[in-house]
Protein backbone atom coordinates (compact mmCIF):
# COMPACT_ATOMS: atom_id res chain seq x y z
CA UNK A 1 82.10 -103.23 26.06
CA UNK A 2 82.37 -105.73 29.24
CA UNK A 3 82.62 -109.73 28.84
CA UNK A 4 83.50 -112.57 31.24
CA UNK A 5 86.54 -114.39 30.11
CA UNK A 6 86.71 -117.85 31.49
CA UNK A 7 88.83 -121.02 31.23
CA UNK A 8 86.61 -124.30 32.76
CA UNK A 9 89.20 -126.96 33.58
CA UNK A 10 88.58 -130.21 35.15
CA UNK A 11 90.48 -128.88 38.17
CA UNK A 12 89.77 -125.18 38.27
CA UNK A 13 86.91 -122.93 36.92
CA UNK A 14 88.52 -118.97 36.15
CA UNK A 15 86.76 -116.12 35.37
CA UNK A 16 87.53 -112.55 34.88
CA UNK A 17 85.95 -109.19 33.62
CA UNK A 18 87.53 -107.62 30.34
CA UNK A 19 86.88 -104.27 28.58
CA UNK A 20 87.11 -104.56 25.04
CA UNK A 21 87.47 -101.18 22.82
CA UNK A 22 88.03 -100.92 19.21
CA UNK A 23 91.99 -100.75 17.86
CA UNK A 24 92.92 -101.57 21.80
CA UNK A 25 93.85 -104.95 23.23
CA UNK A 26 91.72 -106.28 25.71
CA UNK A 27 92.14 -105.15 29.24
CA UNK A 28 91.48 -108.14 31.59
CA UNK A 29 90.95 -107.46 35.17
CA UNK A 30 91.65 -110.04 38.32
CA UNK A 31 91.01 -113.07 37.85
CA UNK A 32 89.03 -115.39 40.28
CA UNK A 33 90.35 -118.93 40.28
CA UNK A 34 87.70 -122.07 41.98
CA UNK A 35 88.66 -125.53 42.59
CA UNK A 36 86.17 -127.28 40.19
CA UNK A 37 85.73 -130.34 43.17
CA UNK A 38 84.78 -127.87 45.75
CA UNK A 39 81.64 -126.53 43.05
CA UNK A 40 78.44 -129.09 42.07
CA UNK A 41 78.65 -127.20 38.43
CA UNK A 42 79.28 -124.45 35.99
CA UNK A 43 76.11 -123.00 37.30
CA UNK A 44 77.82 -122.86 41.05
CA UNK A 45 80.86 -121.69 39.72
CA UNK A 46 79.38 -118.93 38.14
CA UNK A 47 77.36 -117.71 40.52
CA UNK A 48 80.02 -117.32 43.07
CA UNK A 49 82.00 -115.60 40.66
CA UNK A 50 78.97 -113.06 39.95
CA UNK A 51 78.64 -112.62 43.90
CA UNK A 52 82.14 -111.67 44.57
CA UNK A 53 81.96 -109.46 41.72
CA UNK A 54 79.24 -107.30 43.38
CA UNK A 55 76.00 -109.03 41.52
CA UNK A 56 75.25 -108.57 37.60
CA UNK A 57 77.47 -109.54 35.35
CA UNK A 58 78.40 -108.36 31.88
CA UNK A 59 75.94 -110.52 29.63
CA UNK A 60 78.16 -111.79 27.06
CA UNK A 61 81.19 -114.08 27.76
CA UNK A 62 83.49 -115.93 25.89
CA UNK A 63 84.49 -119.18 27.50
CA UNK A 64 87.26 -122.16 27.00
CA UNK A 65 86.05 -125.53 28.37
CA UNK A 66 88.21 -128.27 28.49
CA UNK A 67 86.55 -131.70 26.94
């Protein structure tokens, strides 16, 4: 199974692609770092990443936002 991992900072948004299999650790793939000033929002962010990545992206995520 495929998830975006992500880490939303107030200075940089990163997301990555992971493969998750039973009884193995995740395997996380390269992550793509943004400069949160440089985006209007999450939505921005994420749609960027989902273009470099070649269009659709896995549909479930798991995400760490700062507050």
């Amino acid at each position: 199974m495929k998830i975006v991992v992500g880490d939303i900072g107030g200075t940089h948004c990163r997301f990555a692609i992971a493969e998750l299999s039973e009884g193995r650790r995740p395997a996380i793939g390269p992550m793509r770092r943004y400069r949160s000033r440089e985006l209007p929002g999450l939505k921005e962010a994420w749609g960027k990443f989902a273009a470099e990545e070649g269009g659709d992206l896995p549909r479930d995520a798991a995400l760490g936002v700062a507050a």
